[in-house]
N, C-alpha and C. Protein backbone atom coordinates (compact mmCIF):
# COMPACT_ATOMS: atom_id res chain seq x y z
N UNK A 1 20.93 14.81 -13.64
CA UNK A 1 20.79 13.40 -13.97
C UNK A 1 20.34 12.66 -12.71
N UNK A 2 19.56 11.92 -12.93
CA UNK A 2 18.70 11.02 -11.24
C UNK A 2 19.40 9.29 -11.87
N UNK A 3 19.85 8.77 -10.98
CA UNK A 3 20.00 7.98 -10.73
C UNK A 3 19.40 6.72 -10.21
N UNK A 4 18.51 5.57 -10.40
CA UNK A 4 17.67 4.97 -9.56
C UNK A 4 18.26 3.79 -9.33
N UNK A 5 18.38 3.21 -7.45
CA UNK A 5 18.78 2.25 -7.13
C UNK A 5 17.84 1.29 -6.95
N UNK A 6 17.59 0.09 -7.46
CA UNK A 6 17.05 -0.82 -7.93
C UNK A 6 17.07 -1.53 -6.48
N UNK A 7 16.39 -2.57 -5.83
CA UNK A 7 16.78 -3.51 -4.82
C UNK A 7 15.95 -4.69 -5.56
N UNK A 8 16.61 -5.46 -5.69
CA UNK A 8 16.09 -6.56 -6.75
C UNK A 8 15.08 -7.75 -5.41
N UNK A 9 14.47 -8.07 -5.99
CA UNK A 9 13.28 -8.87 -4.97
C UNK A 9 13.78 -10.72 -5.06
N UNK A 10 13.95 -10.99 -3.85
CA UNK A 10 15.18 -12.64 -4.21
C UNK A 10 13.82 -13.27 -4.38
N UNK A 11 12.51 -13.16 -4.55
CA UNK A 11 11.30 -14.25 -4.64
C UNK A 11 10.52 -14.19 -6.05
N UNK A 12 10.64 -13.13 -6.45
CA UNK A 12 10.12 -13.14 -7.72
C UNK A 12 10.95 -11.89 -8.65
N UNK A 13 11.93 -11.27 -8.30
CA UNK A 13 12.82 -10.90 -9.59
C UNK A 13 12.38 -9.27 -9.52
N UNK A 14 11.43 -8.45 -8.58
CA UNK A 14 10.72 -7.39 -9.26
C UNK A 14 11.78 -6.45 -8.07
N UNK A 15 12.13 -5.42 -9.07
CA UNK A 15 12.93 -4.75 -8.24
C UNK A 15 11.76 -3.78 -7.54
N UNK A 16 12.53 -2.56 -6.50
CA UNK A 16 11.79 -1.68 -6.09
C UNK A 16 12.21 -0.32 -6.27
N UNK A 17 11.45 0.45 -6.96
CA UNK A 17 11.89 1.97 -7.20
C UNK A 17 12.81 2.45 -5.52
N UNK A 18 13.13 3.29 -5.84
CA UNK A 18 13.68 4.19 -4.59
C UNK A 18 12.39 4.82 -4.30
N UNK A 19 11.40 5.36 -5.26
CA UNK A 19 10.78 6.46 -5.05
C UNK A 19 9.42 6.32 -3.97
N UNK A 20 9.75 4.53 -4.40
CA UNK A 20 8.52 3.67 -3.12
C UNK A 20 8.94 4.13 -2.07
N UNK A 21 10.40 3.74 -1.22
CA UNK A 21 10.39 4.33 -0.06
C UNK A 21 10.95 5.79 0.63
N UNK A 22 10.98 6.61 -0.22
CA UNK A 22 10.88 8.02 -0.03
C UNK A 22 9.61 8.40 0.03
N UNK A 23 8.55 7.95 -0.72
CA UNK A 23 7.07 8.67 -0.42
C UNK A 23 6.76 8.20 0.95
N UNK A 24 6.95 6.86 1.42
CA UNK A 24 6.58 5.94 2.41
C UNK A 24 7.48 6.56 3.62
N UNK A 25 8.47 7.61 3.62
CA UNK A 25 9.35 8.23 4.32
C UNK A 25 8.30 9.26 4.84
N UNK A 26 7.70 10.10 3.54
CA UNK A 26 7.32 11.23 3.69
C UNK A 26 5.94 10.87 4.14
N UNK A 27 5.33 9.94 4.32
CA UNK A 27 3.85 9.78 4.83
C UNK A 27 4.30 9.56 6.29
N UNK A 28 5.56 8.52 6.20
CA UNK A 28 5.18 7.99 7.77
C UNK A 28 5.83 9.09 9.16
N UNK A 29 7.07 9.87 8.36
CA UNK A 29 7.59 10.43 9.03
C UNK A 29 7.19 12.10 8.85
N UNK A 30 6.93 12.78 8.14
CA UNK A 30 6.66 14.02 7.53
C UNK A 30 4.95 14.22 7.47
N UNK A 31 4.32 12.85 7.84
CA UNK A 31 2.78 12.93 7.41
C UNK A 31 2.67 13.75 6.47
N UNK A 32 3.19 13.69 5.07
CA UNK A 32 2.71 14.55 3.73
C UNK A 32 1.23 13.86 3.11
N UNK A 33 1.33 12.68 2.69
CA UNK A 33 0.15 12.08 2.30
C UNK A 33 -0.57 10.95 3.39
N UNK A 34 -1.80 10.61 2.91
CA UNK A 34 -2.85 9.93 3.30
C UNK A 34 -2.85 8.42 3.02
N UNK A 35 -2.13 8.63 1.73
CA UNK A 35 -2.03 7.12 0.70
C UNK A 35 -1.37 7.36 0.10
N UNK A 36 -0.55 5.60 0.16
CA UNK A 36 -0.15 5.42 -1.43
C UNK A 36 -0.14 4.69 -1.92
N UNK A 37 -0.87 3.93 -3.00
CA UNK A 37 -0.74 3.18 -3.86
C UNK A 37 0.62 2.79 -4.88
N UNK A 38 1.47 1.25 -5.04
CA UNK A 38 2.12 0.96 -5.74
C UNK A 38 2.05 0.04 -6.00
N UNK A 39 2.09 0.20 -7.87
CA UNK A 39 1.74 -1.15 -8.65
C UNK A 39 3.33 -1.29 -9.38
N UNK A 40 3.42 -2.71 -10.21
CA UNK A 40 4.23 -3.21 -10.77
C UNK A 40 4.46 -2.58 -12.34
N UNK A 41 5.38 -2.29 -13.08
CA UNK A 41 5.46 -1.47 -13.94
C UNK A 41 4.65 -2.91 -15.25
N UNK A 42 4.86 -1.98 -16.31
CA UNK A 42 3.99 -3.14 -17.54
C UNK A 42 4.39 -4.65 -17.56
N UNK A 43 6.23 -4.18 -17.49
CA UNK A 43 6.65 -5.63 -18.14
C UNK A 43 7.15 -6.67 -16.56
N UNK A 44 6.51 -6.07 -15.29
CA UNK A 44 6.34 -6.48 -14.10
C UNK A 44 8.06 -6.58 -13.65
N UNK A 45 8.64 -5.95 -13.55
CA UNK A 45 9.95 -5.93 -13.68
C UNK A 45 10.25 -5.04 -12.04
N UNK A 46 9.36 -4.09 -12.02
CA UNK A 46 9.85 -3.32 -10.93
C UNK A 46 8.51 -2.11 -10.33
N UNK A 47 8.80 -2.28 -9.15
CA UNK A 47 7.77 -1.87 -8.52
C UNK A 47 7.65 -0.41 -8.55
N UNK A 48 6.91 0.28 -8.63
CA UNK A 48 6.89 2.16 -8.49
C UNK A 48 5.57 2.09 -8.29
N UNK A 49 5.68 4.16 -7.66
CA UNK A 49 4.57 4.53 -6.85
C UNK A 49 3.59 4.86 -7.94
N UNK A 50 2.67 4.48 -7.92
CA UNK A 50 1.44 4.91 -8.83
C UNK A 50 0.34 5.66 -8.44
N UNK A 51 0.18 5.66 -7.39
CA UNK A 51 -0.64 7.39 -6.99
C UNK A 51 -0.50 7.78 -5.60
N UNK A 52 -0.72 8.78 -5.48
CA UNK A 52 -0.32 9.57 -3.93
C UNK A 52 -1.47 10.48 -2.98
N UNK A 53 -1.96 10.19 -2.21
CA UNK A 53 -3.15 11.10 -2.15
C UNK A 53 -2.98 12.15 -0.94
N UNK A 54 -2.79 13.36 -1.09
CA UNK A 54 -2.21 14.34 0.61
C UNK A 54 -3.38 13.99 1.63
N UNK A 55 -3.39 14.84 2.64
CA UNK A 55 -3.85 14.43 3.68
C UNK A 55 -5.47 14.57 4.11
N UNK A 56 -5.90 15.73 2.90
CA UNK A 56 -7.39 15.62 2.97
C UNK A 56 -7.89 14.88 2.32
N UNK A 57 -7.44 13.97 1.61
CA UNK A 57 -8.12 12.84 0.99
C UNK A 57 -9.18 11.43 2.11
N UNK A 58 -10.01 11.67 1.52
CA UNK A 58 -11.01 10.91 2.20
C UNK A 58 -10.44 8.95 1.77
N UNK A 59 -11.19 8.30 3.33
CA UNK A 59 -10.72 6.79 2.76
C UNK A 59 -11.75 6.68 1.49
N UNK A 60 -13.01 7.06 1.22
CA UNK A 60 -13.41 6.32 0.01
C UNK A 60 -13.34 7.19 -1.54
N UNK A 61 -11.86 8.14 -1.03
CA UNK A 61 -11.09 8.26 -2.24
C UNK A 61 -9.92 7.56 -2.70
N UNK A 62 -9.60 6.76 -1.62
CA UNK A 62 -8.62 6.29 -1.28
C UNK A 62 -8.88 4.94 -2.35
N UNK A 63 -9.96 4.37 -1.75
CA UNK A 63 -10.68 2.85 -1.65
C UNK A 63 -11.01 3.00 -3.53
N UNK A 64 -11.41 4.02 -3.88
CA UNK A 64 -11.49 4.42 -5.31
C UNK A 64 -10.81 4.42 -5.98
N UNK A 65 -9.64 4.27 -5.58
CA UNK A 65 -8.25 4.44 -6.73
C UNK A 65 -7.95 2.95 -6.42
N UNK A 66 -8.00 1.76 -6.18
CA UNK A 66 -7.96 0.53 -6.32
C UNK A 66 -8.61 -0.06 -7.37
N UNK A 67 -8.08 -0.62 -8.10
CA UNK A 67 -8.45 -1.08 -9.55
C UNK A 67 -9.31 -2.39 -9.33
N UNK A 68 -10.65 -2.52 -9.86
CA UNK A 68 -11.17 -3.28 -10.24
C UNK A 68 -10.45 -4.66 -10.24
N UNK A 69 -9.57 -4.75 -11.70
CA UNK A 69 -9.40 -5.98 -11.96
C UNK A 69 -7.43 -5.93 -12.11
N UNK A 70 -6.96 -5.32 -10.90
CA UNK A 70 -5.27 -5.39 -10.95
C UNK A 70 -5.11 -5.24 -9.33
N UNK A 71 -4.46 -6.13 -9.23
CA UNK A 71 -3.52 -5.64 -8.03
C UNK A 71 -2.99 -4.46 -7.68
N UNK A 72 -2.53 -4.43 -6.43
CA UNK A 72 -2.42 -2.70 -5.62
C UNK A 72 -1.35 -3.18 -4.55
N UNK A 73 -0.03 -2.64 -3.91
CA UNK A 73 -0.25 -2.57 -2.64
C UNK A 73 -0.29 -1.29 -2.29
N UNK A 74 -0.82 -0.84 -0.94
CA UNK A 74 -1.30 0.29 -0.74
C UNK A 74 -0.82 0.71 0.74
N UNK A 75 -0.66 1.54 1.23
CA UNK A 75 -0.71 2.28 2.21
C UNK A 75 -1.30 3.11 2.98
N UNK A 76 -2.10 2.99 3.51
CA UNK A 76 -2.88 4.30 4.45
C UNK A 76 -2.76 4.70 5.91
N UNK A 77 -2.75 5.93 6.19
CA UNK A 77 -2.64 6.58 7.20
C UNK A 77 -3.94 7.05 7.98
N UNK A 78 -4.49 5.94 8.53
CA UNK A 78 -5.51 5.85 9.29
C UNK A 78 -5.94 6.83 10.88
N UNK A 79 -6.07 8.18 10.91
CA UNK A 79 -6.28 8.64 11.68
C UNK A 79 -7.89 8.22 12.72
N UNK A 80 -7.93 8.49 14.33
CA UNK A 80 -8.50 8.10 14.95
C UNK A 80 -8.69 8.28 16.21
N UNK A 81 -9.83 8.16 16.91
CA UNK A 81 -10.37 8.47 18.05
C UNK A 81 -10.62 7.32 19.21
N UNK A 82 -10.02 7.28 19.98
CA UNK A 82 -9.90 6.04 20.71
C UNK A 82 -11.13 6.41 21.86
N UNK A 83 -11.26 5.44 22.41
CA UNK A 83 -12.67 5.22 23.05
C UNK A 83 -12.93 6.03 24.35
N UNK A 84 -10.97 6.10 24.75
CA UNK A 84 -10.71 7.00 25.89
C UNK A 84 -10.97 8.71 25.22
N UNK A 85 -10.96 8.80 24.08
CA UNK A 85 -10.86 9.82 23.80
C UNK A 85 -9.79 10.79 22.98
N UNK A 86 -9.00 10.11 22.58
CA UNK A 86 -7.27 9.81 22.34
C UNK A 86 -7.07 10.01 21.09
N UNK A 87 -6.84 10.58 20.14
CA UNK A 87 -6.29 11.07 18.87
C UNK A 87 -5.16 9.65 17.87
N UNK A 88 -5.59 9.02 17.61
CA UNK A 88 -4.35 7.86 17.12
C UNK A 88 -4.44 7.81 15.58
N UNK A 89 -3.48 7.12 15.39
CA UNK A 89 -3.02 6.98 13.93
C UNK A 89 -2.59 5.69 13.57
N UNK A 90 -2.92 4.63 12.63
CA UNK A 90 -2.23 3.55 12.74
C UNK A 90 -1.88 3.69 10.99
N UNK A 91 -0.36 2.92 10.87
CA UNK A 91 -0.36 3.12 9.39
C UNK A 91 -0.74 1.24 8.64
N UNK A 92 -1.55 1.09 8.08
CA UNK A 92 -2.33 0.37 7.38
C UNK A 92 -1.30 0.03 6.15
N UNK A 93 -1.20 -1.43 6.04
CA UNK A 93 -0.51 -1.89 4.68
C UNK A 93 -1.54 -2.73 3.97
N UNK A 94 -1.94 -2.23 3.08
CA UNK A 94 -2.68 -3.31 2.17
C UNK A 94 -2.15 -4.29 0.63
N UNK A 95 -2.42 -4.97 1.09
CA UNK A 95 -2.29 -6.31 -0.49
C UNK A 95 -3.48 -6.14 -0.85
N UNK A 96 -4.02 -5.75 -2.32
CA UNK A 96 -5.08 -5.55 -2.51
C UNK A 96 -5.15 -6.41 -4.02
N UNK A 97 -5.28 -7.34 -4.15
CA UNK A 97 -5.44 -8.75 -5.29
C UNK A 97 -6.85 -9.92 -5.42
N UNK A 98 -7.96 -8.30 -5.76
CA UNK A 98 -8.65 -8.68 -6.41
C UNK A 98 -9.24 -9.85 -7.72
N UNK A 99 -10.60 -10.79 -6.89
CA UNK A 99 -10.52 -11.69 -7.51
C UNK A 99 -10.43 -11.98 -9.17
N UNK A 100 -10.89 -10.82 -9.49
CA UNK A 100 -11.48 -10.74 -11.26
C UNK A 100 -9.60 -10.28 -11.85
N UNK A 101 -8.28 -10.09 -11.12
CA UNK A 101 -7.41 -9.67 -11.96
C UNK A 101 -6.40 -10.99 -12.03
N UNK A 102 -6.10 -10.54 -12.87
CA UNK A 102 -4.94 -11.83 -14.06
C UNK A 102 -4.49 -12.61 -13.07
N UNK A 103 -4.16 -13.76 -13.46
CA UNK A 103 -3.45 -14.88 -12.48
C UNK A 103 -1.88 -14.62 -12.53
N UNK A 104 -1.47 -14.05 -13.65
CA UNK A 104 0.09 -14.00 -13.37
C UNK A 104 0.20 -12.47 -12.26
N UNK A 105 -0.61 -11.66 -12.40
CA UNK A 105 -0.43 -10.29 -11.52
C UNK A 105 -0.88 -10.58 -10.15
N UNK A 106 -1.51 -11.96 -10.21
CA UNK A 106 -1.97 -12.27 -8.60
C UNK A 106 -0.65 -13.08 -7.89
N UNK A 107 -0.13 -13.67 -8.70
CA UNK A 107 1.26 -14.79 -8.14
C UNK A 107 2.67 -13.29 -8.24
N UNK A 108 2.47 -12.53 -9.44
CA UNK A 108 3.59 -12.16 -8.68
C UNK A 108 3.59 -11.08 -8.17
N UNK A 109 2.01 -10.26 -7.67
CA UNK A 109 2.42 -9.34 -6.19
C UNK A 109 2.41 -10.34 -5.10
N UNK A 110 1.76 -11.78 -4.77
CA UNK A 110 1.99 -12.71 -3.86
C UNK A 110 3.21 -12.62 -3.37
N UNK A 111 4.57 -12.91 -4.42
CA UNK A 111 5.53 -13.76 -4.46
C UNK A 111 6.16 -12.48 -4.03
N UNK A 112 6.25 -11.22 -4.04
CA UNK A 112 6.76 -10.14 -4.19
C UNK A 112 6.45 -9.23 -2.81
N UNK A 113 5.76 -9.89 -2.16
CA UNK A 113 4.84 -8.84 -1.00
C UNK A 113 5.76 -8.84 0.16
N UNK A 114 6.12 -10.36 0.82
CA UNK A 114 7.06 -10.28 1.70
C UNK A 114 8.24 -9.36 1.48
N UNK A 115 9.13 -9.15 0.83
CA UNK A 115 10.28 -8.66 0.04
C UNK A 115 9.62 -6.85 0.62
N UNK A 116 8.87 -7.01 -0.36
CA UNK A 116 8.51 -5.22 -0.35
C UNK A 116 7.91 -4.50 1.05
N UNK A 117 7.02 -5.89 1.48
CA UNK A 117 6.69 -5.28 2.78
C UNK A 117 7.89 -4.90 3.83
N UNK A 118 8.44 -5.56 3.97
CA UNK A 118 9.94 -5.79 4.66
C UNK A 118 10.88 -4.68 4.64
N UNK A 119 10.74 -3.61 3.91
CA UNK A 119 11.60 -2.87 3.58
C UNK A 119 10.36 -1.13 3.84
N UNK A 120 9.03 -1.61 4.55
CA UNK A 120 8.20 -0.42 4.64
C UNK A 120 8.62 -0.70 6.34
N UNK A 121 9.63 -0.23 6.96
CA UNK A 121 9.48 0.15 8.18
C UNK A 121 8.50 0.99 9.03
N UNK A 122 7.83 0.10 9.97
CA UNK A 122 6.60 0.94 10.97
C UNK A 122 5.41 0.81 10.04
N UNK A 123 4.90 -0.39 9.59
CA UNK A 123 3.75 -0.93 9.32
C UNK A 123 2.66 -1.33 10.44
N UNK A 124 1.80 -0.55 10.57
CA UNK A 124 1.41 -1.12 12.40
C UNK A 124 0.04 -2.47 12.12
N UNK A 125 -0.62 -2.07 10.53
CA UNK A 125 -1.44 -2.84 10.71
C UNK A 125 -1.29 -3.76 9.45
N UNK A 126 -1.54 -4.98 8.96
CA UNK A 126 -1.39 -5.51 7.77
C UNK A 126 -3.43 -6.00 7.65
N UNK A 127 -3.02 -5.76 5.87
CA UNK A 127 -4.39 -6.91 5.57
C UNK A 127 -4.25 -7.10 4.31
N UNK A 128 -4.93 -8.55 3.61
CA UNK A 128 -5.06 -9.12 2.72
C UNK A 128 -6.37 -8.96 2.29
N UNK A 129 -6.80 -8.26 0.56
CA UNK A 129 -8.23 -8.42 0.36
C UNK A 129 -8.30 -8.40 -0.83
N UNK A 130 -9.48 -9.04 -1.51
CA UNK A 130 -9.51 -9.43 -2.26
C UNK A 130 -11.30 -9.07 -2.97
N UNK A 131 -12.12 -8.33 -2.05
CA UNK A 131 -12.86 -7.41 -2.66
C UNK A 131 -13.24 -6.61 -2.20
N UNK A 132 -14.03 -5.49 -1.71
CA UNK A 132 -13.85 -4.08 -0.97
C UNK A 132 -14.51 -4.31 0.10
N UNK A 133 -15.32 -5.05 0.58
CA UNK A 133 -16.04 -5.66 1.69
C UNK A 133 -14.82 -5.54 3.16
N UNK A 134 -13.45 -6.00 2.41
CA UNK A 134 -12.46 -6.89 3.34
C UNK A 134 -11.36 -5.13 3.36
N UNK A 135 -11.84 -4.22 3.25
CA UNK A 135 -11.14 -2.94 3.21
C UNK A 135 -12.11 -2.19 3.70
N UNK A 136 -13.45 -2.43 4.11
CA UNK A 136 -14.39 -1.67 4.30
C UNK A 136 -13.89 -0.49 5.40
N UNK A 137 -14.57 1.18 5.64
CA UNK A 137 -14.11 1.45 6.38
C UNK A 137 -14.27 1.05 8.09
N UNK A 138 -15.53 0.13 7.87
CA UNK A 138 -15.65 -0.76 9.55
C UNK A 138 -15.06 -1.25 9.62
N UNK A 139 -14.49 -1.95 8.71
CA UNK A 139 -12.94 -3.10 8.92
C UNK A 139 -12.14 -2.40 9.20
N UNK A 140 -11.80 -1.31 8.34
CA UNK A 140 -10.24 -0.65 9.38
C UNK A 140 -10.56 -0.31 10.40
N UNK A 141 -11.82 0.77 11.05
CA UNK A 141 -12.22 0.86 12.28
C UNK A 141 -11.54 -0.14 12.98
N UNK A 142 -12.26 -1.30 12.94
CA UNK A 142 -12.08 -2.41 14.20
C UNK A 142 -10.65 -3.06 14.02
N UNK A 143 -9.80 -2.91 13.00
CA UNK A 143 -8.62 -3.35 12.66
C UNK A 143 -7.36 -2.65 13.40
N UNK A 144 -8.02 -0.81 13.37
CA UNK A 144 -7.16 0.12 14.39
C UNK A 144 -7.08 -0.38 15.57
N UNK A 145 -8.13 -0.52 15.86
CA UNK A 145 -8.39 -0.65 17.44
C UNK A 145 -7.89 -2.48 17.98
């Protein structure tokens, strides 16, 4: 029998799976995956992981699993080459609330982001976007650095 502990969100009501920050365990600490994507369940009640991508996943497989017309927040594990020459990694949080999706799914991953972000310990980089231009992979480039 599994048990799931709920952490209820004090800004907009949406709880958070457990299973959000066990994957977010296993990327940041275990480097298992590349990404992860988590959306709000149907009746927007509570947050869970909705896809996972391991570590050979490319960013514009990544950038592909972002929905058109729904909100995302996302996670990536941005590996990298620093100018000295240097091997780095930054882990990337994305709000991804695309212009073409619903107005109630835009207010309440808004209302919901602080809360959830807050609870992803060792976020090194944040961004807000709203069409793929603003996720591009030159943007994270220059965003790592």
């Amino acid at each position: 029998m599994t048990f799931l502990c709920l952490q209820a969100n004090a800004a907009s009501g949406v709880a958070v799976n457990d299973e959000c920050m066990l994957k977010f365990g296993e990327l940041q600490s275990k480097r298992l995956h590349r990404f992860i994507t988590f959306k709000m369940d149907d009746k927007f009640k509570e947050i869970i992981v909705d896809q996972v991508g391991d570590r050979t996943t490319s960013y514009e497989d990544f950038t592909n699993t972002l929905p058109e017309n729904d909100c995302r927040y996302a996670i990536y594990d941005f590996d990298f080459v620093t100018a000295e020459d240097v091997q780095k990694s930054r882990i990337f949080y994305i709000l991804w609330s695309p212009s073409s999706a619903k107005v109630k799914s835009k207010m309440l991953y808004a209302s919901s982001n602080q809360k959830f972000k807050s609870g992803l310990n060792g976020i090194q980089v944040e961004l807000q976007a709203t069409d793929a231009s603003e996720i591009s992979l030159d943007e994270i480039k220059d965003r790592a650095r």
